[in-house]
C-alpha atoms as a PDB file:
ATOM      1  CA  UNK A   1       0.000   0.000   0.000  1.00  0.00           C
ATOM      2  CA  UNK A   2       1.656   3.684  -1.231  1.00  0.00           C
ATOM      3  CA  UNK A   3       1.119   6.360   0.986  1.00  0.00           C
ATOM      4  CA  UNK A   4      -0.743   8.144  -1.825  1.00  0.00           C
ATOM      5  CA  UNK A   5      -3.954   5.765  -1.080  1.00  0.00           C
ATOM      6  CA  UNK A   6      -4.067   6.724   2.437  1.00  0.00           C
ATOM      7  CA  UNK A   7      -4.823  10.310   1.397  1.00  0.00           C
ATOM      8  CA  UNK A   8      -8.508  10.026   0.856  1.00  0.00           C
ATOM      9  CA  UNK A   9      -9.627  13.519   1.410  1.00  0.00           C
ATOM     10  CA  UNK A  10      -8.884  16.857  -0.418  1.00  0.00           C
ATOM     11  CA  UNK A  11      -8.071  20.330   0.947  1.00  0.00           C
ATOM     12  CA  UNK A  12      -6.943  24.075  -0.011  1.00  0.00           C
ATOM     13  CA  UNK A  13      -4.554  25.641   1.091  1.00  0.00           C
ATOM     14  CA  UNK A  14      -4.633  29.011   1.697  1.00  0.00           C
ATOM     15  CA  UNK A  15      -2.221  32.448   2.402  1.00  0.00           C
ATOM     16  CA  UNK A  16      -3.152  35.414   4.057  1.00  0.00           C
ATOM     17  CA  UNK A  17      -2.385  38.828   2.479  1.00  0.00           C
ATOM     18  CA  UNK A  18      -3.621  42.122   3.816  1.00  0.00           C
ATOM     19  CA  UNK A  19      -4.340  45.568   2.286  1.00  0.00           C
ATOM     20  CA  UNK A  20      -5.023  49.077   4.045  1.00  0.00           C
ATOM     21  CA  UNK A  21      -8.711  50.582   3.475  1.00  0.00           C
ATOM     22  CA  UNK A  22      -8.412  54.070   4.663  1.00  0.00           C
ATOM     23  CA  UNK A  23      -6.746  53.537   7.995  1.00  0.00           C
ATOM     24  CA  UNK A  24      -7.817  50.251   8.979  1.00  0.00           C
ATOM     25  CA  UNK A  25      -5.484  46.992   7.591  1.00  0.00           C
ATOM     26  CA  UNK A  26      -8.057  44.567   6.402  1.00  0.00           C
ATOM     27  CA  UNK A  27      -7.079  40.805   6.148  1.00  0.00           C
ATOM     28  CA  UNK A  28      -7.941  38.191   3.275  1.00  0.00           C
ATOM     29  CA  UNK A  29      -7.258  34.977   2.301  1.00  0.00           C
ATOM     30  CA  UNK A  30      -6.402  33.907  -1.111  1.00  0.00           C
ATOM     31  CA  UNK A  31      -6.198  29.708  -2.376  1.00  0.00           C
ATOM     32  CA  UNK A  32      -2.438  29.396  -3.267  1.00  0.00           C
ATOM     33  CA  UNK A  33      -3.448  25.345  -3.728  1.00  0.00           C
ATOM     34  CA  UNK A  34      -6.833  23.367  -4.403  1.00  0.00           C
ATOM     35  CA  UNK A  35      -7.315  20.159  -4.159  1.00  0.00           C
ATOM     36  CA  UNK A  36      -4.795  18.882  -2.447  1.00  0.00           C
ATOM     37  CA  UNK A  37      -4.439  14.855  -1.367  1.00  0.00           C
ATOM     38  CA  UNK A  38      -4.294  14.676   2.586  1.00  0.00           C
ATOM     39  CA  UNK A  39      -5.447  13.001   5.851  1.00  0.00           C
ATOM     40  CA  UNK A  40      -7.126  14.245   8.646  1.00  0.00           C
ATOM     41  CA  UNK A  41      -6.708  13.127  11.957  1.00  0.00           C
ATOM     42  CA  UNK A  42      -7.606  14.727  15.128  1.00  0.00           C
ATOM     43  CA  UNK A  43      -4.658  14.505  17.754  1.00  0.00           C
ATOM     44  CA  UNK A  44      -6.881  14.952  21.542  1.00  0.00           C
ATOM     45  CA  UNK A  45      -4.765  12.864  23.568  1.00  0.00           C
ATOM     46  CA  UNK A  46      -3.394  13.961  26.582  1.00  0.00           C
ATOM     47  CA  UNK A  47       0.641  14.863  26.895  1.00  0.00           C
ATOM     48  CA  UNK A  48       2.755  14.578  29.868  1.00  0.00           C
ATOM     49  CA  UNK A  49       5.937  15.922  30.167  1.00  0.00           C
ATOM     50  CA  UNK A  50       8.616  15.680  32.922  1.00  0.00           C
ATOM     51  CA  UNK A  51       5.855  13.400  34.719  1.00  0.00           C
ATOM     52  CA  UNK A  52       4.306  16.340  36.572  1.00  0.00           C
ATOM     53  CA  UNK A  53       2.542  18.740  33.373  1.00  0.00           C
ATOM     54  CA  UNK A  54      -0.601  17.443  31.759  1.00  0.00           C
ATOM     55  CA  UNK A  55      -1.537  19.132  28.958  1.00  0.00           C
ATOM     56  CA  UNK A  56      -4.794  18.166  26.756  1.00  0.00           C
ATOM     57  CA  UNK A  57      -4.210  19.746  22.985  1.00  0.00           C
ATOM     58  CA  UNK A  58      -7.269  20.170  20.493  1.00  0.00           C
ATOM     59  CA  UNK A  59      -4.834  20.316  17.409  1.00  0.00           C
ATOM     60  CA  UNK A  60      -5.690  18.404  14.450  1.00  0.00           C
ATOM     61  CA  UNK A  61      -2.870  17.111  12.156  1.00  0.00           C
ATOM     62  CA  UNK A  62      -3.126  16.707   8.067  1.00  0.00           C
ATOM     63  CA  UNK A  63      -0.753  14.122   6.284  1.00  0.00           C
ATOM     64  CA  UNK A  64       0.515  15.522   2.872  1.00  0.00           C
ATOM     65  CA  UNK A  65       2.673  14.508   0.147  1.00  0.00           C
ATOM     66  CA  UNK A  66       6.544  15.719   0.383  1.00  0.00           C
ATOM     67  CA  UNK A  67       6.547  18.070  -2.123  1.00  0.00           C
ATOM     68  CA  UNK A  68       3.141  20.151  -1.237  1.00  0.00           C
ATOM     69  CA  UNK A  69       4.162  23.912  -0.587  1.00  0.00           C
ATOM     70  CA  UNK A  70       2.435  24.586   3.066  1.00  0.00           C
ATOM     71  CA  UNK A  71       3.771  26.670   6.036  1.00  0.00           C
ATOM     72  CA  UNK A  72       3.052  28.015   9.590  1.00  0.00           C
ATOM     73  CA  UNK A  73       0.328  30.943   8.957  1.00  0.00           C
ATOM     74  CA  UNK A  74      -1.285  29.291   6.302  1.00  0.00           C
ATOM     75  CA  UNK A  75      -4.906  28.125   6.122  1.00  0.00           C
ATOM     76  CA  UNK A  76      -6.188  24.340   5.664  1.00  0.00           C
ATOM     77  CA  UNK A  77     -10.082  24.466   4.491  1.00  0.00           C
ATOM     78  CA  UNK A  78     -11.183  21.175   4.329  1.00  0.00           C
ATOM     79  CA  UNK A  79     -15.024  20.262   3.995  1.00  0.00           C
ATOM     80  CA  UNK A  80     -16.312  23.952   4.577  1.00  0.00           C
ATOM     81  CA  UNK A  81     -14.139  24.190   8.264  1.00  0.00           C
ATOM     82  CA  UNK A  82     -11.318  26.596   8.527  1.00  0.00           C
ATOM     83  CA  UNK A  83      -7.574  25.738   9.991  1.00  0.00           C
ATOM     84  CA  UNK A  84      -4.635  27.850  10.771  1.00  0.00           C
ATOM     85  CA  UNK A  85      -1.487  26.159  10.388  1.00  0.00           C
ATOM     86  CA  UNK A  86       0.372  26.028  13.629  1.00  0.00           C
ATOM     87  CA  UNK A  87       3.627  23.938  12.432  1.00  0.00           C
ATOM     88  CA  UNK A  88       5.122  21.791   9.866  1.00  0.00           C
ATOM     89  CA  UNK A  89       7.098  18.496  10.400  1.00  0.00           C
ATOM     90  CA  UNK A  90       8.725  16.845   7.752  1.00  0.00           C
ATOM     91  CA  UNK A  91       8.531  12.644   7.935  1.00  0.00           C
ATOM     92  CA  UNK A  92      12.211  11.251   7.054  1.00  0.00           C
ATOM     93  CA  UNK A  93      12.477   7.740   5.670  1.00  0.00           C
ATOM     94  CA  UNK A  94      15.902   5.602   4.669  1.00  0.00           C
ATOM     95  CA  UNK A  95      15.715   8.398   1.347  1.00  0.00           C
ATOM     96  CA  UNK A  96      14.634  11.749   2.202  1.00  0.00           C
ATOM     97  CA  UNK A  97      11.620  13.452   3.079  1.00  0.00           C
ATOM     98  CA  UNK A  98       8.859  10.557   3.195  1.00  0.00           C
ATOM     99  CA  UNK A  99       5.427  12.991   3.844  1.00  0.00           C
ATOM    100  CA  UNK A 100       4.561  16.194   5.674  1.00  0.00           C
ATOM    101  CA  UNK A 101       2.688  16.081   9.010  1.00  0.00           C
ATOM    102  CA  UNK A 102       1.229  19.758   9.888  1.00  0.00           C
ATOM    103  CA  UNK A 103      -0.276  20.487  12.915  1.00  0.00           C
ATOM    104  CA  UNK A 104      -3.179  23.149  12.717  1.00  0.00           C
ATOM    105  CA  UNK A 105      -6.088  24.464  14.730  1.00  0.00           C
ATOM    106  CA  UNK A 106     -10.106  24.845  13.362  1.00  0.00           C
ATOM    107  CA  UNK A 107     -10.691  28.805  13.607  1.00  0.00           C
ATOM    108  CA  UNK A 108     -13.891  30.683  13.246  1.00  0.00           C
ATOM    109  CA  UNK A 109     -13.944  31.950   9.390  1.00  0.00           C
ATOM    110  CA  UNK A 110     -15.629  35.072  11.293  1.00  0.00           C
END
């Protein structure tokens, strides 16, 4: 089994740009990507560190192909929902860069 079958939902990705109107700086978001292959997985388990700090995370983490141009401050929409790219780890195998695993958070598209 590739890892290209276990991408069975699509996404856009999305960058932020922002423009002044009068005095105020209004901020939009443009597709820089549609369609793109992924996964999405929530990641809601609790962490402990050092034994002693619990932490619970509501992040949610999107499997991509290597070469897929995404990075922290971006937008994931997948589905209608809205998620702001909080980091981007690259998956090493014996040959390189194997997939992309990106942590991001649903947002309010308000």
């Amino acid at each position: 089994m590739s890892f290209s079958s276990l991408l069975i939902s699509t996404c856009d990705i999305q960058a932020k740009s922002a423009s002044l109107s009068g005095y105020e700086k209004v901020v939009s978001w443009a597709d820089v990507a549609t369609g793109v292959p992924c996964r999405h997985d929530s990641d809601n388990s609790p962490k402990i560190q050092d034994g002693v700090v619990r932490e619970n995370s509501d992040d949610d983490v999107f499997f991509f192909e290597p070469d897929v141009e995404i990075a922290r401050g971006n937008r994931i929409v997948e589905d209608g929902l809205s998620f702001d790219v909080i980091k981007v780890n690259k998956s090493y195998d014996g040959s390189g860069v194997h997939h992309l695993e990106v942590r991001a958070r649903q947002v309010d598209d308000r």
